[in-house]
N, C-alpha and C. Protein backbone atom coordinates (compact mmCIF):
# COMPACT_ATOMS: atom_id res chain seq x y z
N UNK A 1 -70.72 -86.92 148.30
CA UNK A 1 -69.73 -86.68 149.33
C UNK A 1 -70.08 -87.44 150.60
N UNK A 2 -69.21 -87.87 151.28
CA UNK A 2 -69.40 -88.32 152.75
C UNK A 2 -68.78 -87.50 153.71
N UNK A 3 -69.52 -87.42 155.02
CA UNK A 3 -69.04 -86.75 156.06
C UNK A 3 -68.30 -87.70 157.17
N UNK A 4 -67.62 -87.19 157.40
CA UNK A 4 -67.12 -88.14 158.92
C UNK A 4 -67.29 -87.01 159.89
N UNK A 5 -67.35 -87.69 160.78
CA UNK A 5 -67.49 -87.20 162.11
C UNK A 5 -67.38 -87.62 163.89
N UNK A 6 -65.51 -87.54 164.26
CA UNK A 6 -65.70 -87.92 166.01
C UNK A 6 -65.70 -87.08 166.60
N UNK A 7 -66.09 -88.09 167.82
CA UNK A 7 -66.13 -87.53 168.81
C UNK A 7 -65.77 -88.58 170.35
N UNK A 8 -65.79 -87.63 171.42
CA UNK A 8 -65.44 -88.43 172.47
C UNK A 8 -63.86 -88.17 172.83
N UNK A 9 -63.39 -87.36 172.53
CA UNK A 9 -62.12 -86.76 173.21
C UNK A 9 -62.27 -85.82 174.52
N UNK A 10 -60.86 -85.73 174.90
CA UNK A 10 -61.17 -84.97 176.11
C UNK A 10 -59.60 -85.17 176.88
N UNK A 11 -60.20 -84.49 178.36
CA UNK A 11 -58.88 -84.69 178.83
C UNK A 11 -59.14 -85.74 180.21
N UNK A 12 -57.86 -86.57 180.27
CA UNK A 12 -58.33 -87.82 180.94
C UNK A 12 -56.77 -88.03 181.65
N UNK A 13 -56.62 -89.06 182.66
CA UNK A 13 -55.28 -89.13 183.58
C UNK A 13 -54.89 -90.22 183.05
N UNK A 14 -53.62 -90.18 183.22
CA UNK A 14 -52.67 -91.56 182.58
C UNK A 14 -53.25 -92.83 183.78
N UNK A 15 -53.35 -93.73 182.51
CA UNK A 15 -54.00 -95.13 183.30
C UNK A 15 -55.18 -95.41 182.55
N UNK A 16 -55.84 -94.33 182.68
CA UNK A 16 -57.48 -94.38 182.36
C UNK A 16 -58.06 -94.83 180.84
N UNK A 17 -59.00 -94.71 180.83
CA UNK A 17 -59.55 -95.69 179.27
C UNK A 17 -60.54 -94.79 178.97
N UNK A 18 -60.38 -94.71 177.30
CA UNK A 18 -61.20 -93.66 176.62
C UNK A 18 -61.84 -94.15 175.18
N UNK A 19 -63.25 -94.54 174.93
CA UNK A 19 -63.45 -94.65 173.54
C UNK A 19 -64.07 -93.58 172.21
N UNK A 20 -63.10 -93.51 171.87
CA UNK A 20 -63.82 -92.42 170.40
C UNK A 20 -64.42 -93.04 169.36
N UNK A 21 -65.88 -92.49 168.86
CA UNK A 21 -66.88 -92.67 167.97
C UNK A 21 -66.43 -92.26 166.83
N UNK A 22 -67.00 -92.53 165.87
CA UNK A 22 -66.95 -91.92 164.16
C UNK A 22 -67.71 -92.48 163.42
N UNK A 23 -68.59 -91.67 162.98
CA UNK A 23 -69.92 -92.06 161.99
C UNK A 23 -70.04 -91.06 160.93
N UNK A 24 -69.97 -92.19 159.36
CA UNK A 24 -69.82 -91.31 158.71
C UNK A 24 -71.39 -91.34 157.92
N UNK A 25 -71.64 -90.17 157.39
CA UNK A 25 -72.98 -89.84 156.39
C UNK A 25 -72.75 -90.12 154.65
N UNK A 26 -73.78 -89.24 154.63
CA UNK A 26 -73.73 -88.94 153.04
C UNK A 26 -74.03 -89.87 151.97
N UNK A 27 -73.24 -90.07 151.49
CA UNK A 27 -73.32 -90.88 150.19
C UNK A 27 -72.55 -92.38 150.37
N UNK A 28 -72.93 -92.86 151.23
CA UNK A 28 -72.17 -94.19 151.62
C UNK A 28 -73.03 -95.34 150.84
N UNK A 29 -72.32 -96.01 150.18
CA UNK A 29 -72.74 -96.73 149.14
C UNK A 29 -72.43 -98.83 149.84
N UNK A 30 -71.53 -98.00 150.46
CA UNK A 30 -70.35 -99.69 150.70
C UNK A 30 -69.26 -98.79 151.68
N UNK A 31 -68.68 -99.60 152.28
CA UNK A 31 -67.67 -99.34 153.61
C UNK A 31 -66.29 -100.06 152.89
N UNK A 32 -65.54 -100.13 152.41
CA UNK A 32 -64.41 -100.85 152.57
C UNK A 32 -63.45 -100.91 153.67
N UNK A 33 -63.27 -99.96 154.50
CA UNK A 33 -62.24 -99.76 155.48
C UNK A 33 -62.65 -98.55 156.06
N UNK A 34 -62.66 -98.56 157.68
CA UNK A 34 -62.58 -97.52 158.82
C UNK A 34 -62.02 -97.83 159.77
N UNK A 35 -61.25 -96.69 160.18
CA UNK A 35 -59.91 -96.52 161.03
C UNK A 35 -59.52 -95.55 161.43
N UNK A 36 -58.39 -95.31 162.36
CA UNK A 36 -58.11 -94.03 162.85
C UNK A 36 -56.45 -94.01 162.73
N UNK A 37 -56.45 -92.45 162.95
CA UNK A 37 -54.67 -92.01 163.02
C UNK A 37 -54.57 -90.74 163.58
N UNK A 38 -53.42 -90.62 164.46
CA UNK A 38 -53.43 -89.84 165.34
C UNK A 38 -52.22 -88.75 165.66
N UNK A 39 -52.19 -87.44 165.57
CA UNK A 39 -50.82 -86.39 165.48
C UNK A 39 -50.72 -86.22 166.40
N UNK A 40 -49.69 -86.34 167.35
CA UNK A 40 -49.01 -85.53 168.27
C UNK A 40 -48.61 -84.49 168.08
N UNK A 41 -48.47 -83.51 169.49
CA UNK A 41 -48.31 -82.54 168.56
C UNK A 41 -46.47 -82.33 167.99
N UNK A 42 -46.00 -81.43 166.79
CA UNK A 42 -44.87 -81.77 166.66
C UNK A 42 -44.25 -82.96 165.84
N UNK A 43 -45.59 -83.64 165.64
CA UNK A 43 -44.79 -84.85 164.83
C UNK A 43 -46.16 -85.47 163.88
N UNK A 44 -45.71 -86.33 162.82
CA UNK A 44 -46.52 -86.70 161.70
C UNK A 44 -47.36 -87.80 162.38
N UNK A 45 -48.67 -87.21 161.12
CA UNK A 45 -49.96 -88.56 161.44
C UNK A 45 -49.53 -89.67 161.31
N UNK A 46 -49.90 -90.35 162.43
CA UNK A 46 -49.85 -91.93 163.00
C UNK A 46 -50.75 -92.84 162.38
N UNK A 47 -50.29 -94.14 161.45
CA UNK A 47 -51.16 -94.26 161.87
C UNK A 47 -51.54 -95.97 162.99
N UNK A 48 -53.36 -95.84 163.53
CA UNK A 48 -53.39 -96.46 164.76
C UNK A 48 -54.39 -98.22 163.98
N UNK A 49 -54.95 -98.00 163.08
CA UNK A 49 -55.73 -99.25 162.99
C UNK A 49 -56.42 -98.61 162.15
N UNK A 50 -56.78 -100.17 161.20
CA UNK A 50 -58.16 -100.30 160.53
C UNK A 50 -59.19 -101.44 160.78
N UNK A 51 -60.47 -100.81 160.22
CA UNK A 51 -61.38 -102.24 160.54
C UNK A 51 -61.83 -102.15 158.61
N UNK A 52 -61.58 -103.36 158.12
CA UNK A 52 -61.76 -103.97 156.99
C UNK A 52 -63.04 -104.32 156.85
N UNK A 53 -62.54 -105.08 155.29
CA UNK A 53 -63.66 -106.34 154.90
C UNK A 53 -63.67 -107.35 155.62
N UNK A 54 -62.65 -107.76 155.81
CA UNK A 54 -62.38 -109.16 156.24
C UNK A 54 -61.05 -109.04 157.87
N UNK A 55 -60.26 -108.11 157.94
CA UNK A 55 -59.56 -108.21 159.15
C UNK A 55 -59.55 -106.86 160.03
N UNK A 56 -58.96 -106.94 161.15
CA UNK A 56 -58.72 -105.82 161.99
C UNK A 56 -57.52 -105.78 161.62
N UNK A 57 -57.09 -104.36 161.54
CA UNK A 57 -55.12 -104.53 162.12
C UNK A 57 -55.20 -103.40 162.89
N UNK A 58 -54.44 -103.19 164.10
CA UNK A 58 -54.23 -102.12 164.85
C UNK A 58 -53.08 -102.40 165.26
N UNK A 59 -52.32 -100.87 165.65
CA UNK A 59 -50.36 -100.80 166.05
C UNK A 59 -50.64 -101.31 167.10
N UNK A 60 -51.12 -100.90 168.04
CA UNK A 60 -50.93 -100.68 169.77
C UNK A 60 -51.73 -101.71 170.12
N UNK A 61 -50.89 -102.26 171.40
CA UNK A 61 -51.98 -103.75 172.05
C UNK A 61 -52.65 -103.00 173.05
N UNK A 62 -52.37 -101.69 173.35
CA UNK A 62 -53.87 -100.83 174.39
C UNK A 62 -54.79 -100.20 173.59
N UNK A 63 -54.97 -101.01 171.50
CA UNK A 63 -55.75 -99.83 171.44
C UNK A 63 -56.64 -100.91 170.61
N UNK A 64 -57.84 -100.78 170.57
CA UNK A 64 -58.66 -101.78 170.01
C UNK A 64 -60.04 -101.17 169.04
N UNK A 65 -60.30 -101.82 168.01
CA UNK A 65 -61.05 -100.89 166.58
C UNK A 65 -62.11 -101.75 166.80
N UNK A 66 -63.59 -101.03 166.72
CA UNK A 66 -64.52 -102.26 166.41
C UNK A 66 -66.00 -101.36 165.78
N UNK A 67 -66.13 -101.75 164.83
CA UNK A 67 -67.42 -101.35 164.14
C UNK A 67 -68.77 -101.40 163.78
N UNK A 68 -69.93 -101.03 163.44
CA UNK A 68 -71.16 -101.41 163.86
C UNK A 68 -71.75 -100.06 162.13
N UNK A 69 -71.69 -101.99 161.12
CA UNK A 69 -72.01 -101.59 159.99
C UNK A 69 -73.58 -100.91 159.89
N UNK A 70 -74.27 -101.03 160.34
CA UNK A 70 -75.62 -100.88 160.30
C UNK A 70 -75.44 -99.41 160.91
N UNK A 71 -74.78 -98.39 161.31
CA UNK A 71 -74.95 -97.27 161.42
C UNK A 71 -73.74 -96.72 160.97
N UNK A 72 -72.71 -97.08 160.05
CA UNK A 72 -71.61 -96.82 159.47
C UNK A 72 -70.81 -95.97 160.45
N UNK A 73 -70.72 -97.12 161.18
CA UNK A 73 -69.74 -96.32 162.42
C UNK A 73 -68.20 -97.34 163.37
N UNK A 74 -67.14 -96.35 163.26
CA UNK A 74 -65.78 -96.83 164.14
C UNK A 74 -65.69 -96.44 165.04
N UNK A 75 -65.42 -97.51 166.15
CA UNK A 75 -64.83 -96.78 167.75
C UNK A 75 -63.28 -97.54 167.66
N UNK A 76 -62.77 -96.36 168.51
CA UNK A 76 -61.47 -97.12 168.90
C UNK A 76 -61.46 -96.93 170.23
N UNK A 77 -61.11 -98.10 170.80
CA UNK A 77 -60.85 -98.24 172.79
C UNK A 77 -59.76 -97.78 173.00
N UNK A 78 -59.63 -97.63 174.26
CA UNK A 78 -58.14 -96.88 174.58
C UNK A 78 -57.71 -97.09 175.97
N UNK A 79 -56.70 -98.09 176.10
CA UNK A 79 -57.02 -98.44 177.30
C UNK A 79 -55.53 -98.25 178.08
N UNK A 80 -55.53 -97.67 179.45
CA UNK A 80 -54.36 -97.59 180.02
C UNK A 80 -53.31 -96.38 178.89
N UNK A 81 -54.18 -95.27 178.98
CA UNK A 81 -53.47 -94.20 178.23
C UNK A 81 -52.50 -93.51 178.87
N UNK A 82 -51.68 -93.12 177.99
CA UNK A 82 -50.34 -92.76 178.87
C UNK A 82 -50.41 -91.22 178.23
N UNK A 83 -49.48 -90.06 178.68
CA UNK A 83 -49.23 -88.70 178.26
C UNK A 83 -48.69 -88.92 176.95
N UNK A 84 -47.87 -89.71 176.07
CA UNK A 84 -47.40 -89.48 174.98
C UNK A 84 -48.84 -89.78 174.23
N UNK A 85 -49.72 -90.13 174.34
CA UNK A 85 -51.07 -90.68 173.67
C UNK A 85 -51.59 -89.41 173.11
N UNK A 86 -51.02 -88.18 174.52
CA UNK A 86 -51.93 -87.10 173.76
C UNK A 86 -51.86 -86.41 172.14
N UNK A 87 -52.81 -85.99 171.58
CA UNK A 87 -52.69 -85.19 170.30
C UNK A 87 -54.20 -85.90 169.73
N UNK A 88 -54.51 -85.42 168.32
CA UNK A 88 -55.76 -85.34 167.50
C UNK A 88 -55.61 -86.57 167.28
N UNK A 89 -56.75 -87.37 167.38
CA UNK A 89 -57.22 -88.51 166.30
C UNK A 89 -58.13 -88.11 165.34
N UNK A 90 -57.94 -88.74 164.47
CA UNK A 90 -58.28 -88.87 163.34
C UNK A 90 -59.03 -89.63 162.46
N UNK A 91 -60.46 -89.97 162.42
CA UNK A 91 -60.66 -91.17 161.73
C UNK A 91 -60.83 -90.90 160.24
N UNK A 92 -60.71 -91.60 159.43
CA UNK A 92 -61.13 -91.78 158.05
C UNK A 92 -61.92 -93.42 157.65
N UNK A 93 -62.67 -92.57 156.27
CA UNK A 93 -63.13 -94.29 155.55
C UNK A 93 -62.94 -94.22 154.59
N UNK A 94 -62.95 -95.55 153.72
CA UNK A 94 -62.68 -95.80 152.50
C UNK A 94 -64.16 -96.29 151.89
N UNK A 95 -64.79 -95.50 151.04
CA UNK A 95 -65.98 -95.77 151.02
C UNK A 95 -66.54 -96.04 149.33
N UNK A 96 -67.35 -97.14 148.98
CA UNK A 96 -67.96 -96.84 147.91
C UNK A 96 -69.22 -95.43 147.69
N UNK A 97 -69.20 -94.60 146.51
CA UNK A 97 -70.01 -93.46 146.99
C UNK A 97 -70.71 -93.53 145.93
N UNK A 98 -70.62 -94.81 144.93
CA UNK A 98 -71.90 -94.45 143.99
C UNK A 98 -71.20 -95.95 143.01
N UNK A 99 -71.88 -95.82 142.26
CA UNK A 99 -71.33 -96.77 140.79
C UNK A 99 -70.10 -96.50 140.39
N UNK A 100 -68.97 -97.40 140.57
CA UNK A 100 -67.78 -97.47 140.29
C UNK A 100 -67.49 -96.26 140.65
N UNK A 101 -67.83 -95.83 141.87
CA UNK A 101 -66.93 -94.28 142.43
C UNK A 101 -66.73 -95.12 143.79
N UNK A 102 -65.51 -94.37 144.50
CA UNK A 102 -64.70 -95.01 145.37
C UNK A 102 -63.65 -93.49 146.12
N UNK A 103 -64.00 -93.58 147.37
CA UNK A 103 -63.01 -92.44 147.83
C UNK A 103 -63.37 -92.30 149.08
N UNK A 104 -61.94 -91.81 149.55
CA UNK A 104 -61.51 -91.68 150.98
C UNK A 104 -61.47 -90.66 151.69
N UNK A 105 -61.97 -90.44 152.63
CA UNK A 105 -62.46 -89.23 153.62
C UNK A 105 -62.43 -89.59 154.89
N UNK A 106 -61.86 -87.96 155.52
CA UNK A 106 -61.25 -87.68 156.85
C UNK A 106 -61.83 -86.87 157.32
N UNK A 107 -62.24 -87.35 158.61
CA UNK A 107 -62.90 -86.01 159.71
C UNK A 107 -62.12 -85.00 160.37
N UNK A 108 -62.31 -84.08 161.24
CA UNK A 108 -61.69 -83.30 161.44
C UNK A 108 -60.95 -83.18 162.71
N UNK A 109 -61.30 -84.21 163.29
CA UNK A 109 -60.43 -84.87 164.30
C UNK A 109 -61.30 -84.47 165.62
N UNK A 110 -60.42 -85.10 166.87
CA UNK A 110 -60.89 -85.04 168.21
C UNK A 110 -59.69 -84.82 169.12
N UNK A 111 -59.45 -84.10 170.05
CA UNK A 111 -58.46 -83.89 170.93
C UNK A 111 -58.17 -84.82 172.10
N UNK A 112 -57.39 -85.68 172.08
CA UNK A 112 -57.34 -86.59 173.11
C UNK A 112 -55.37 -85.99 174.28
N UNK A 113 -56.18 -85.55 175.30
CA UNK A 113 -55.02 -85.21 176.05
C UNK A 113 -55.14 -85.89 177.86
N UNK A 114 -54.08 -86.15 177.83
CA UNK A 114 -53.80 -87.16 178.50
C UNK A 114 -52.77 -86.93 179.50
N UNK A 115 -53.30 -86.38 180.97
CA UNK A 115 -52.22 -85.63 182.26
C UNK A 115 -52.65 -85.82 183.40
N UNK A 116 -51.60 -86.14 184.26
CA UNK A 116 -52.22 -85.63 185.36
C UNK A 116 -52.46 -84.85 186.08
């Protein structure tokens, strides 16, 4: 099994810039993909970016993914956050977890709220 785990939420004023961590444990064999997605409240998981094998993709041009394989870990930047930003992020990975085993796991999120 692998664990995920962020952090780095909170409550912060529109404008301001916020980065959330996620490092996952366990049985990490290989990384294929880590990324995040995010619920408002009231409405379905978003989602915000991945960091790959080979590319980044992220929705938002205020929001930026960057990773640091050697401790199996995703941040996402957050920059010039506005009030609709608020609600849970979410990261997940796509992970090798053994010999031809392969599976995807989600942490339990972080509260990102966003007021003035």
């Amino acid at each position: 099994q692998v664990q995920i785990a962020e952090s780095g939420g909170g409550l912060v004023q529109p404008g301001e810039s916020l980065t959330l961590s996620c490092v996952a444990s366990g049985n990490v064999f290989g990384i294929y993909a880590m990324g995040w997605y995010r619920q408002a409240p009231g409405k379905e998981r978003e989602f915000l970016g991945t960091y790959g094998l080979d590319a980044v993709e992220y929705l938002a041009d205020r929001f930026t993914i960057f990773r640091t394989t050697a401790t199996n870990s995703v941040f996402l930047r957050m920059n010039s956050l506005k009030p609709e930003d608020t609600g849970v992020y979410y990261c997940f990975g796509d992970f090798s977890t053994g010999l031809n085993k392969r599976g995807t796991f989600w942490g339990q999120g972080t509260q990102v709220t966003v007021q003035g």
